[in-house]
Protein backbone atom coordinates (compact mmCIF):
# COMPACT_ATOMS: atom_id res chain seq x y z
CA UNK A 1 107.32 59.72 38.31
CA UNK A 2 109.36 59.33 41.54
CA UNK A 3 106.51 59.29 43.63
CA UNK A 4 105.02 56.26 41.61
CA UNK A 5 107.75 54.34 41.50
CA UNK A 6 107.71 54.72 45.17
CA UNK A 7 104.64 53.61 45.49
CA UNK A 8 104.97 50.10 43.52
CA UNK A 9 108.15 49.92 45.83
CA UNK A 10 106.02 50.56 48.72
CA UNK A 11 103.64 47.93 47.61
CA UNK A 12 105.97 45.43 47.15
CA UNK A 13 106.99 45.80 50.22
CA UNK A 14 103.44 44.96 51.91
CA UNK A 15 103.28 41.83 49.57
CA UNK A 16 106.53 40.32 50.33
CA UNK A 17 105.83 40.69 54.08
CA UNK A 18 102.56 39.23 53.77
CA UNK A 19 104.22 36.19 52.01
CA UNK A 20 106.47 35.91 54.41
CA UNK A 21 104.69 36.16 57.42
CA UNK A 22 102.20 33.60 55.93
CA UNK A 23 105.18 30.95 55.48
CA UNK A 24 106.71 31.71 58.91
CA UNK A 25 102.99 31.01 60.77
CA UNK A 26 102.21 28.24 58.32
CA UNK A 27 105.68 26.89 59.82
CA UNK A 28 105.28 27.61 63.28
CA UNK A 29 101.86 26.21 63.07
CA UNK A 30 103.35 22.88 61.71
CA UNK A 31 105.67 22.83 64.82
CA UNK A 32 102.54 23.03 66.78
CA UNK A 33 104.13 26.17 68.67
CA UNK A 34 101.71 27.43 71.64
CA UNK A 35 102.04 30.75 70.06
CA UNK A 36 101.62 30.35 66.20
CA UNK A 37 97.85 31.60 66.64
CA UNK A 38 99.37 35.09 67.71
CA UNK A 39 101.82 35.19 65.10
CA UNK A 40 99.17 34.49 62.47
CA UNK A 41 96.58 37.16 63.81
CA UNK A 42 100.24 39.51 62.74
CA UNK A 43 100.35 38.00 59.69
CA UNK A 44 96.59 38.97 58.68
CA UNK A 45 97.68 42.50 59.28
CA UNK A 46 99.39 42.75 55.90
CA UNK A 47 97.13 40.41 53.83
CA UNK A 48 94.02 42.90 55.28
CA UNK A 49 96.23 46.04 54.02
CA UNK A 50 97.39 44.05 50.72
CA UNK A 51 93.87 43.26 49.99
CA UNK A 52 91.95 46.38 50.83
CA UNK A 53 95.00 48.54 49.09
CA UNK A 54 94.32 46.82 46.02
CA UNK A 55 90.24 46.21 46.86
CA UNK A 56 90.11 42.64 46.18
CA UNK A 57 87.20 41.34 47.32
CA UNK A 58 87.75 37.22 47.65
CA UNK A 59 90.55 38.05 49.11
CA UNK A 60 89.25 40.18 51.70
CA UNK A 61 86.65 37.52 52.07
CA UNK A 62 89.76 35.23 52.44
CA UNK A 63 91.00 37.15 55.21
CA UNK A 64 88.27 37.52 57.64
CA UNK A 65 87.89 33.86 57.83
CA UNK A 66 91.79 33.34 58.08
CA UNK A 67 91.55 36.00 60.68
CA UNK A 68 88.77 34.02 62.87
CA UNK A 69 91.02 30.65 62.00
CA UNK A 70 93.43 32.63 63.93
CA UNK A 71 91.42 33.57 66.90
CA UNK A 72 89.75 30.03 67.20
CA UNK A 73 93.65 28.41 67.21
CA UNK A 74 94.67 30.83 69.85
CA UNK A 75 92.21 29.59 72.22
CA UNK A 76 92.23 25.77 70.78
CA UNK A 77 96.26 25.78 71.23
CA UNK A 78 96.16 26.51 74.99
């Protein structure tokens, strides 16, 4: 029972962070910071563990093109 609980706490956790992170590049994007395209490549980390921990597939679909969104700001933003 313990070790359940600890996982839904666990993967809360990931989801909040995710959400979070997301806002915070969404944000720093919007403040056209140099940097925002590095910040959102961190991001993807937890929507790529969120979505493969819970095997949704549009979302992982979702994530590799946010992911080369990323990439292709990091070099557009120079």
């Amino acid at each position: 029972m313990i070790k359940i609980a600890m996982e839904l706490i666990d993967n809360a956790i990931i989801e909040w962070i995710a959400s979070i992170t997301a806002i915070v590049s969404i944000w720093l994007y919007g403040n056209k910071w140099k940097y925002a395209g590095y910040f959102g490549l961190f991001s993807q980390v937890f929507w790529w563990w969120f979505a493969l921990m819970y095997d949704f597939i549009s979302m992982i679909v979702l994530c590799a093109f946010m992911t080369a969104t990323h990439i292709r700001n990091i070099f557009k933003m120079k």
